[in-house]
N, C-alpha and C. Protein backbone atom coordinates (compact mmCIF):
# COMPACT_ATOMS: atom_id res chain seq x y z
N UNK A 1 -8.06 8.73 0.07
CA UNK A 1 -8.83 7.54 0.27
C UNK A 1 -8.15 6.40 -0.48
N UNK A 2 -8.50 5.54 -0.13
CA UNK A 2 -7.96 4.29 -0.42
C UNK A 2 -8.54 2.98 -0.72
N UNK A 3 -8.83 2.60 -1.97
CA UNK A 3 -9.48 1.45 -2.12
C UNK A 3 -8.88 0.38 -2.46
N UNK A 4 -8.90 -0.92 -1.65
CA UNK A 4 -8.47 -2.09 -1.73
C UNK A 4 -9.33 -3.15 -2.20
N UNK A 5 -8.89 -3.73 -3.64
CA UNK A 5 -9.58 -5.14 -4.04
C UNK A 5 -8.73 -5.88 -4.07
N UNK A 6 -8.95 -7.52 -4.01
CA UNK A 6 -8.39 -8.55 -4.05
C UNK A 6 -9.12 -9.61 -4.98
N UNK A 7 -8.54 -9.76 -6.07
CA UNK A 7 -9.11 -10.33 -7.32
C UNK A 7 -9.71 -11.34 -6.63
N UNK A 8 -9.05 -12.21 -5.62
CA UNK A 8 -9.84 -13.36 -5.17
C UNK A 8 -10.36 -13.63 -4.31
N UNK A 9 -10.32 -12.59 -3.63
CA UNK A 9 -11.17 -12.21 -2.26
C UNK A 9 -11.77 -10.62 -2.63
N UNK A 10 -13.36 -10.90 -3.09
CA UNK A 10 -14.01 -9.76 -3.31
C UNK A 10 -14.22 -8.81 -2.09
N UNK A 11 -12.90 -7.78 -1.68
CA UNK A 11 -13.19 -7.35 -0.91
C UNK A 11 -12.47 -5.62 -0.96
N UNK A 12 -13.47 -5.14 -0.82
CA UNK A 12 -13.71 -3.99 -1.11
C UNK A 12 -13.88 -2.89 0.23
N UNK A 13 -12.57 -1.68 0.59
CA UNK A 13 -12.74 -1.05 1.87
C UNK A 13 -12.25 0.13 1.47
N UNK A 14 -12.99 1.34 2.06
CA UNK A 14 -12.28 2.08 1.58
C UNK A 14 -11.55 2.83 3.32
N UNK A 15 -10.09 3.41 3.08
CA UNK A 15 -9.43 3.69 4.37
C UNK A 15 -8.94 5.25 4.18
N UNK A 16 -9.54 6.11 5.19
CA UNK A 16 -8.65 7.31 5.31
C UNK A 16 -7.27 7.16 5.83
N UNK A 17 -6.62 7.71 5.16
CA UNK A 17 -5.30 7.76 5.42
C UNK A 17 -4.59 8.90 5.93
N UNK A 18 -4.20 9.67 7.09
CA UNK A 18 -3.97 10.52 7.59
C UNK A 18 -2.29 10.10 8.06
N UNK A 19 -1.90 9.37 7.53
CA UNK A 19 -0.20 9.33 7.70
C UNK A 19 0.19 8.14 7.48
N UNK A 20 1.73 8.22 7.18
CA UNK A 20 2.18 7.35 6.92
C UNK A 20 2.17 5.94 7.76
N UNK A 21 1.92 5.63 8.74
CA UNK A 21 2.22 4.71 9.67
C UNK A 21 0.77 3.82 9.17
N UNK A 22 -0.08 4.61 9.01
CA UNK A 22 -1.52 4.01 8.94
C UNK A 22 -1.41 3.24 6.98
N UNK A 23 -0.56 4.02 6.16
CA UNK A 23 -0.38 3.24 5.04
C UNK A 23 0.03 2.57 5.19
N UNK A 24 1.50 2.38 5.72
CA UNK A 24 2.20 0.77 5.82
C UNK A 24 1.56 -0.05 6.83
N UNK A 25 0.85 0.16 7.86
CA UNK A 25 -0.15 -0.78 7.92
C UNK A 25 -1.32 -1.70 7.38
N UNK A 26 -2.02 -0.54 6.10
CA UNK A 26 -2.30 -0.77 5.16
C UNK A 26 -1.69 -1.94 4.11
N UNK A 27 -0.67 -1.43 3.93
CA UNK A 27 0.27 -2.36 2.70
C UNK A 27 0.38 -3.42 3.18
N UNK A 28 0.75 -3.94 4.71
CA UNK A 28 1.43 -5.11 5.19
C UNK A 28 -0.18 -5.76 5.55
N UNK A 29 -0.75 -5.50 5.66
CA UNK A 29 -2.77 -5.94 5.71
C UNK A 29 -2.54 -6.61 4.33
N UNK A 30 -2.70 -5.73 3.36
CA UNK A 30 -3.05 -6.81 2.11
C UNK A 30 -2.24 -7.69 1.81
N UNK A 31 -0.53 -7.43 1.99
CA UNK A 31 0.21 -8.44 1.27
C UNK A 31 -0.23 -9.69 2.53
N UNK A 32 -0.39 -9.62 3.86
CA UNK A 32 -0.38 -10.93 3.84
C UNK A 32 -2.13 -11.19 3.63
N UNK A 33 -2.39 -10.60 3.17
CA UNK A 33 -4.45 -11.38 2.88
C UNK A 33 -3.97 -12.31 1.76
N UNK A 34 -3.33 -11.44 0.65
CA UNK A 34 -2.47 -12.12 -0.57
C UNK A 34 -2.04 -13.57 -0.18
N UNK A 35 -1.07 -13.58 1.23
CA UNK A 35 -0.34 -14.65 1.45
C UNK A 35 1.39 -14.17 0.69
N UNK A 36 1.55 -13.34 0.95
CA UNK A 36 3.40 -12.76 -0.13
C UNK A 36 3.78 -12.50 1.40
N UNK A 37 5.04 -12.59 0.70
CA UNK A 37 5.48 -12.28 2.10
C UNK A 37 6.40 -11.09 1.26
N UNK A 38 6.99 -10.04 2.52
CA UNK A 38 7.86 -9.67 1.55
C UNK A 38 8.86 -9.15 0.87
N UNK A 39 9.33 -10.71 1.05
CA UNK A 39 10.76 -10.81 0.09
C UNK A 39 9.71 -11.11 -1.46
N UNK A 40 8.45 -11.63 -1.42
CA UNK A 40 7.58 -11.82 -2.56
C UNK A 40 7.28 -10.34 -3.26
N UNK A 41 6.91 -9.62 -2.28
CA UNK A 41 6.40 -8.29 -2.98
C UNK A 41 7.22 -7.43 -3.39
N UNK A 42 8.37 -7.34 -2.67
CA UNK A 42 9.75 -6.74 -3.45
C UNK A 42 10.12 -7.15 -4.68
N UNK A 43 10.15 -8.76 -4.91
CA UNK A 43 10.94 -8.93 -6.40
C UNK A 43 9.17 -8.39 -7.37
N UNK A 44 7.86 -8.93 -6.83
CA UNK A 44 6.94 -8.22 -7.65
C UNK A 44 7.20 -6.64 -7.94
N UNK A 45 7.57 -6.04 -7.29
CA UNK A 45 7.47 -4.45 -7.24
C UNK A 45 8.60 -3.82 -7.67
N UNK A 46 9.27 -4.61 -8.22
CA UNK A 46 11.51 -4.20 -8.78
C UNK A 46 11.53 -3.55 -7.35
N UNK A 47 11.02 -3.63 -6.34
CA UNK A 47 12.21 -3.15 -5.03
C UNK A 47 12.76 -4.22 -4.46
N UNK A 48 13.37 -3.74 -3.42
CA UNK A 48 14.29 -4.33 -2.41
C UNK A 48 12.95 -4.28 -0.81
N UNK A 49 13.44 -5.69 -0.10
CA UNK A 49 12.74 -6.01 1.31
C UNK A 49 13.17 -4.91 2.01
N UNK A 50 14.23 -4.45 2.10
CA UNK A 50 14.54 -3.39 3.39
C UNK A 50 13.12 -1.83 2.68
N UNK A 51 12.76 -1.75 1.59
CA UNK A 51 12.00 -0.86 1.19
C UNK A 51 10.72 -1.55 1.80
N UNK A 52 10.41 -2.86 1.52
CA UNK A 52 8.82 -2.93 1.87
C UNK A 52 8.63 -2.69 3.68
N UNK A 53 10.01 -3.19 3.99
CA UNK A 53 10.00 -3.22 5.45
C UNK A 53 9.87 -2.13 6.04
N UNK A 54 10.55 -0.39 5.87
CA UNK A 54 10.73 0.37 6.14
C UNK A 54 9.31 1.11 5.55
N UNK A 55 8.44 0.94 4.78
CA UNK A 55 7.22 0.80 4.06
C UNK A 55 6.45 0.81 5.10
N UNK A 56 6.40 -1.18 5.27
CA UNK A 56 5.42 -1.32 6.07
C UNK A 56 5.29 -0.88 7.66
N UNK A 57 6.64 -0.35 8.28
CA UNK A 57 6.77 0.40 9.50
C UNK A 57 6.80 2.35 9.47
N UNK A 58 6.64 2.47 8.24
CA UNK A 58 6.03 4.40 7.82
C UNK A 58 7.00 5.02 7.83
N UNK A 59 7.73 4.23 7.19
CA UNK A 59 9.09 5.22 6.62
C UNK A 59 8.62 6.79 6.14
N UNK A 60 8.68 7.43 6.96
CA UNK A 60 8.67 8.73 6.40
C UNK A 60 8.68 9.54 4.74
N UNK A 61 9.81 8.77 4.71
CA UNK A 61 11.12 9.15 3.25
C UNK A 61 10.39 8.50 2.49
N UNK A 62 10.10 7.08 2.70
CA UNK A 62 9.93 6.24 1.48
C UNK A 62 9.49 7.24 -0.20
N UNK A 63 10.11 6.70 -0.98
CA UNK A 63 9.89 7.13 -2.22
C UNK A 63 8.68 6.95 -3.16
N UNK A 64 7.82 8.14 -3.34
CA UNK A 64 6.43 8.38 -3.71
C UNK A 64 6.39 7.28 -5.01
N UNK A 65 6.80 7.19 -5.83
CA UNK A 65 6.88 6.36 -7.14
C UNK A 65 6.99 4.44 -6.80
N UNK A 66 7.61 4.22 -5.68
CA UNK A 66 8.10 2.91 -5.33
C UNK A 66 6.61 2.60 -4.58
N UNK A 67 6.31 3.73 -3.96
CA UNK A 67 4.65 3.37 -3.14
C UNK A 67 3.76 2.99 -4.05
N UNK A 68 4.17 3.98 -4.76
CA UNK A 68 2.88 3.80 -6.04
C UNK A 68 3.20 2.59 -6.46
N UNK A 69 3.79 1.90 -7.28
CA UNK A 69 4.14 0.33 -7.50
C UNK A 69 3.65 -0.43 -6.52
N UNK A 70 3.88 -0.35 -5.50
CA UNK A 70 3.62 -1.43 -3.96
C UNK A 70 1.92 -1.26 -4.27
N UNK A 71 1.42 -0.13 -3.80
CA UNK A 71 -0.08 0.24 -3.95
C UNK A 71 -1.01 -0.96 -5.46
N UNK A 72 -0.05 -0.87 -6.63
CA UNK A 72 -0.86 -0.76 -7.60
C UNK A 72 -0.85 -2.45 -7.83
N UNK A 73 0.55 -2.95 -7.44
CA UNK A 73 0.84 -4.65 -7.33
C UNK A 73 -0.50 -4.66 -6.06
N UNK A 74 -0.67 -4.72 -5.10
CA UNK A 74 -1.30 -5.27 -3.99
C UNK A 74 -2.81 -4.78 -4.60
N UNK A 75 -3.51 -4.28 -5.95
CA UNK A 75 -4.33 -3.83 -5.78
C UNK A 75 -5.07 -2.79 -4.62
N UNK A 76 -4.28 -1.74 -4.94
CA UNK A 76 -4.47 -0.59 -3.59
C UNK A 76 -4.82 0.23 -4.68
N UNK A 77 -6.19 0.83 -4.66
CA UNK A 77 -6.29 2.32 -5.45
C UNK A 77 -5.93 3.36 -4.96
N UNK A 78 -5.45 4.79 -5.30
CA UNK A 78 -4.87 5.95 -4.53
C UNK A 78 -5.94 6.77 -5.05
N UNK A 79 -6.92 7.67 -4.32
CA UNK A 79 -7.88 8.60 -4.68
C UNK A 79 -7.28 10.13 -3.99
N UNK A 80 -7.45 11.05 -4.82
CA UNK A 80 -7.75 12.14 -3.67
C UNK A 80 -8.85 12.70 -3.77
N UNK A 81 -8.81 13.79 -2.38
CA UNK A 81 -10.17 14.05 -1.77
C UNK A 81 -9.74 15.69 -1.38
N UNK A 82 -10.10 16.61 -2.17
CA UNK A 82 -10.07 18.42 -1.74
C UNK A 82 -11.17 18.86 -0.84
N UNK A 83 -11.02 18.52 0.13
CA UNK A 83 -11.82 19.09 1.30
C UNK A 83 -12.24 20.62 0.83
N UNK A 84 -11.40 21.60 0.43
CA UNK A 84 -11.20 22.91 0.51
C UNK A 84 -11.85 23.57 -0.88
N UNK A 85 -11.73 22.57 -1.68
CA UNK A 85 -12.40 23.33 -2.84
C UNK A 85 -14.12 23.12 -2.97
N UNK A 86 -14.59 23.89 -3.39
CA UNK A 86 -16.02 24.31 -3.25
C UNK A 86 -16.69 23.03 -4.75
């Protein structure tokens, strides 16, 4: 699950996430609510644009640690959820 706030837009959603395509849709939703574009969210996040780009189209690969940065700059919370455990 996924919770998104925006310090200046009190807005609060939470999104199942069942693959990658649906996160970088996700990511590229908030940065532009933000207004970043991003060549903005890259130098925020120490990455590179070809990462947010390949990001925001569900790069497969993308690197779990660099998400996490993108997630935590855009105010994206990361929850999990164990269906399986009792």
């Amino acid at each position: 699950m996924l919770l998104y706030g925006n310090k200046e837009k009190d807005c609060h959603m939470q999104t199942q996430i069942t693959n990658i395509r649906t996160l970088g849709a996700l990511i590229k939703e908030a940065r532009k609510s933000q207004t970043l574009t991003q060549e903005d969210l890259a130098g925020i996040t120490l990455t590179g644009r070809r990462f947010i780009v390949d990001l925001e189209n569900g790069k497969e690969t993308a690197e779990i640690g660099k998400v996490l940065q993108v997630l935590n700059a855009l105010g994206i919370a990361l929850t999990a959820s164990a269906t399986w455990k009792d």
